[in-house]
C-alpha atoms as a PDB file:
ATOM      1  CA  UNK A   1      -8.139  -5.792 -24.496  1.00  0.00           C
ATOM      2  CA  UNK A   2      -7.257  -3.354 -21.949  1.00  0.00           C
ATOM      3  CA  UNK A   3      -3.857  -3.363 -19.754  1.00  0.00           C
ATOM      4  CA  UNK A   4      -4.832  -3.864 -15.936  1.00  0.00           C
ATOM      5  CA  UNK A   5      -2.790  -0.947 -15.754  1.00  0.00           C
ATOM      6  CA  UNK A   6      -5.986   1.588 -18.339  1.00  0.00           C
ATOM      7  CA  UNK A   7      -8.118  -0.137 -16.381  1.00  0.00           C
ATOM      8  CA  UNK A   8      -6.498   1.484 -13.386  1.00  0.00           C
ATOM      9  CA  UNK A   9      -6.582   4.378 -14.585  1.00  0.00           C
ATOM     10  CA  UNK A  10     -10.466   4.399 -15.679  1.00  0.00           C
ATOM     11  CA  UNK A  11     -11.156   4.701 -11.695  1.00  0.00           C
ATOM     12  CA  UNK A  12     -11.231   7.896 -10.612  1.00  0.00           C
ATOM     13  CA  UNK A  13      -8.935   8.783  -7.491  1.00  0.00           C
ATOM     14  CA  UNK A  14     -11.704   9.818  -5.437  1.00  0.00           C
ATOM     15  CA  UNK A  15     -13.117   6.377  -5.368  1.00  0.00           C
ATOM     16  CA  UNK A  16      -9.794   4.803  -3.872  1.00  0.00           C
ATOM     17  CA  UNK A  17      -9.286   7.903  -1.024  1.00  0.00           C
ATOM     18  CA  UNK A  18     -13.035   6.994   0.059  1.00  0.00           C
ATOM     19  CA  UNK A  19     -12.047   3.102  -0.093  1.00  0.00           C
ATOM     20  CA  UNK A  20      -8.797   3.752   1.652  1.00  0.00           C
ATOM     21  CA  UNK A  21     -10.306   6.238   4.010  1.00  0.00           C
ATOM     22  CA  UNK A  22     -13.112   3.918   5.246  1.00  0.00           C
ATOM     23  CA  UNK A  23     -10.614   0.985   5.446  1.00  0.00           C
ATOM     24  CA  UNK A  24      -8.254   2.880   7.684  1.00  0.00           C
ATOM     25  CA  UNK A  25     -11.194   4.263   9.830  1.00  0.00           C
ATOM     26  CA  UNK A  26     -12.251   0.777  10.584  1.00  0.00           C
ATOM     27  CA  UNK A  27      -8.393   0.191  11.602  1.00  0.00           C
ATOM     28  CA  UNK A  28      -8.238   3.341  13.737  1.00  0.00           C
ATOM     29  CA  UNK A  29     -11.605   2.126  15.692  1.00  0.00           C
ATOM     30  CA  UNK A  30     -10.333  -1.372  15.945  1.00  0.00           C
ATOM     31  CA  UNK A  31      -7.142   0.139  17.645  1.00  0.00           C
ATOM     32  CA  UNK A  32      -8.925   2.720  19.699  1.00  0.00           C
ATOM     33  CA  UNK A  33     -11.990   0.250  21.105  1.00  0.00           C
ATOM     34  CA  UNK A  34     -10.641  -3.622  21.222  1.00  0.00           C
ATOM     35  CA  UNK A  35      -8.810  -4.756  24.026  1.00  0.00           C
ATOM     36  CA  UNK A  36      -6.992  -7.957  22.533  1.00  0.00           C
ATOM     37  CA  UNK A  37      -3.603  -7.632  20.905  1.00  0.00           C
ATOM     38  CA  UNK A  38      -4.227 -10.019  18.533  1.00  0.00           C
ATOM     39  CA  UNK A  39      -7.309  -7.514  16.992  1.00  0.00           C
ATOM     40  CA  UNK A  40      -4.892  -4.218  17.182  1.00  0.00           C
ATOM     41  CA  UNK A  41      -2.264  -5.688  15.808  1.00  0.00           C
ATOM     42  CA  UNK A  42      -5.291  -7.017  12.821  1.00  0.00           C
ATOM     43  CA  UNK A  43      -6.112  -3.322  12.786  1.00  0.00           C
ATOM     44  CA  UNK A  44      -2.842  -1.767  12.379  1.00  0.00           C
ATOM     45  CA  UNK A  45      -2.366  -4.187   9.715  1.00  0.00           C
ATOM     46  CA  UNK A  46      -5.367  -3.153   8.151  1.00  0.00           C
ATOM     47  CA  UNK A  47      -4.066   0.575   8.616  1.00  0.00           C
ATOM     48  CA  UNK A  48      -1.046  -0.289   6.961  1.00  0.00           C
ATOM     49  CA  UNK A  49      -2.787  -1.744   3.542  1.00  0.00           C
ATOM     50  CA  UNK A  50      -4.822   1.320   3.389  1.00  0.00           C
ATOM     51  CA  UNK A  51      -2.071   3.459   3.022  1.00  0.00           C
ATOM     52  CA  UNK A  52      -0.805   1.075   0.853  1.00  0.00           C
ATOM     53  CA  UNK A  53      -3.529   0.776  -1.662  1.00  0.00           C
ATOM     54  CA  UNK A  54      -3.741   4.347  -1.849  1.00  0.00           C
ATOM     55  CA  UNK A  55       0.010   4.718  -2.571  1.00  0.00           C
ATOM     56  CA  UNK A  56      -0.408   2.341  -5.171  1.00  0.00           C
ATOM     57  CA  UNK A  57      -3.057   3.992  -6.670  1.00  0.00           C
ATOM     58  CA  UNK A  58      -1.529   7.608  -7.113  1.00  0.00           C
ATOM     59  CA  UNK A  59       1.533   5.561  -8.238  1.00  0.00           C
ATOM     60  CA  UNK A  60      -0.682   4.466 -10.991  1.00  0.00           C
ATOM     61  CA  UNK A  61      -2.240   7.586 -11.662  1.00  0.00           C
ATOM     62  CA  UNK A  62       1.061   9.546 -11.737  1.00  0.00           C
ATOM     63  CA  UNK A  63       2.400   6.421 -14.117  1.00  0.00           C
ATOM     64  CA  UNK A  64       5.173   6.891 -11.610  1.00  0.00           C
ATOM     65  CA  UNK A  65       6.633   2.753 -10.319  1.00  0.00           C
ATOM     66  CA  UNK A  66       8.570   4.352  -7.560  1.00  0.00           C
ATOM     67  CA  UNK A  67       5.241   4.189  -5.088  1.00  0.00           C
ATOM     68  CA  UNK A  68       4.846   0.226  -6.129  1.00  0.00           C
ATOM     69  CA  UNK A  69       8.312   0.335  -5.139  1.00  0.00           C
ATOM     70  CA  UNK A  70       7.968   1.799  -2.095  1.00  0.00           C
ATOM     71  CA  UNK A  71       4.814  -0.480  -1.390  1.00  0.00           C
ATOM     72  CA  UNK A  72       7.020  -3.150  -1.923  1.00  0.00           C
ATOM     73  CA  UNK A  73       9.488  -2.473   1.203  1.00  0.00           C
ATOM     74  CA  UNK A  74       6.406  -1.201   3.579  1.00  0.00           C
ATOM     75  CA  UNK A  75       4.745  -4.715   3.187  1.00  0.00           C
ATOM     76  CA  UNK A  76       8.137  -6.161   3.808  1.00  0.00           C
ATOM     77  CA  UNK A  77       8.443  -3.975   6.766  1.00  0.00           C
ATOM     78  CA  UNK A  78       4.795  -5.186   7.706  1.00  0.00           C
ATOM     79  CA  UNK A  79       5.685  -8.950   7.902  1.00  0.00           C
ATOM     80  CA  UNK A  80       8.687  -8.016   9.996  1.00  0.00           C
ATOM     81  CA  UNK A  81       6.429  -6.192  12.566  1.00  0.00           C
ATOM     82  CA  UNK A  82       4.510  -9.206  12.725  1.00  0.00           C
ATOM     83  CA  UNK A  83       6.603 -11.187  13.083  1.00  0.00           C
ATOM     84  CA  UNK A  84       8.075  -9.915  15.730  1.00  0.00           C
ATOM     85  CA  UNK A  85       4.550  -8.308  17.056  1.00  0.00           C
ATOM     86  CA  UNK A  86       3.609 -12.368  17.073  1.00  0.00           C
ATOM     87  CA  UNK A  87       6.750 -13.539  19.049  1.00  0.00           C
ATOM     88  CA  UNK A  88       5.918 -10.655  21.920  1.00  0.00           C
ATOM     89  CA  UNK A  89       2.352 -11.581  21.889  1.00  0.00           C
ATOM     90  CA  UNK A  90       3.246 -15.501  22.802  1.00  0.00           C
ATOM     91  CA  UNK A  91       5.599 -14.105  25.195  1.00  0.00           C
ATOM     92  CA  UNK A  92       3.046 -12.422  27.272  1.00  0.00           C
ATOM     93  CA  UNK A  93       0.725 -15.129  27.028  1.00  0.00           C
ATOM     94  CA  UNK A  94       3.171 -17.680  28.564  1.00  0.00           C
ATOM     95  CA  UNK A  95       3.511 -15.165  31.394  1.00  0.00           C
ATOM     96  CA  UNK A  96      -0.146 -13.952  31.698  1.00  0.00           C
ATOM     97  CA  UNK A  97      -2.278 -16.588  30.594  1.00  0.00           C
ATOM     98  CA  UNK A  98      -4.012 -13.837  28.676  1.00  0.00           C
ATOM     99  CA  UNK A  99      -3.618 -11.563  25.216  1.00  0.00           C
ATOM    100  CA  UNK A 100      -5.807  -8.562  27.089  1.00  0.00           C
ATOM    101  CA  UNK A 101      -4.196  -5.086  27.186  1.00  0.00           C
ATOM    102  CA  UNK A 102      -5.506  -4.782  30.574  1.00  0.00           C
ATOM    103  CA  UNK A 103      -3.268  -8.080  31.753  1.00  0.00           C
ATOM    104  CA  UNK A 104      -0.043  -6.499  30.397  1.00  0.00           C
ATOM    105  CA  UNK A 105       0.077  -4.337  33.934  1.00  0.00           C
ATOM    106  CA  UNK A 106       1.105  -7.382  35.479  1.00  0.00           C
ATOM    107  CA  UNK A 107       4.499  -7.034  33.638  1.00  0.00           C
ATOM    108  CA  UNK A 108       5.418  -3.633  35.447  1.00  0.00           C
ATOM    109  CA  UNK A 109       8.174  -3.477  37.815  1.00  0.00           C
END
């Protein structure tokens, strides 16, 4: 039986840049064309995982572990930006009644 890691390996690279590629265009369009924070910050999650699927996978390919290590501390960096991402969003709400980009104007000076 084969190691998760030969399996891995069977898959050429070119396979996970297309993946990763179309999964961080979706992100990019999400950020460019929605206009609720909730979905950008979605998207730049999404952005985020791309880049960190594809790290893992050259990691792999390499046979290097110091890209799953790095992988490690971006998606701890990731639940820190949400976290605090989250705690701005329901601040904004409680003054705007609203998650819309277009309602954050209301907070200039």
């Amino acid at each position: 039986m084969e190691t998760v890691v030969q399996q891995l390996q069977g898959v050429p690279i070119s396979h996970y840049l297309i993946f990763c590629t179309i999964i961080f265009a979706i992100g990019v369009m999400g950020v460019l064309i929605r206009r609720n924070v909730i979905i950008i910050m979605m998207s730049i999650e999404l952005m985020l995982n791309a880049v960190n699927l594809l790290l893992a996978a050259f990691s792999v390919q390499h046979g290097d572990s110091s890209g799953q290590v790095f992988v490690f501390f971006i998606m701890a960096l990731a639940a820190a930006e949400v976290a605090v991402g989250l705690a701005i969003i329901i601040m904004v709400y409680r003054n705007t009644k609203s998650v819309d980009i277009d309602s954050l104007n209301k907070l200039r000076w």
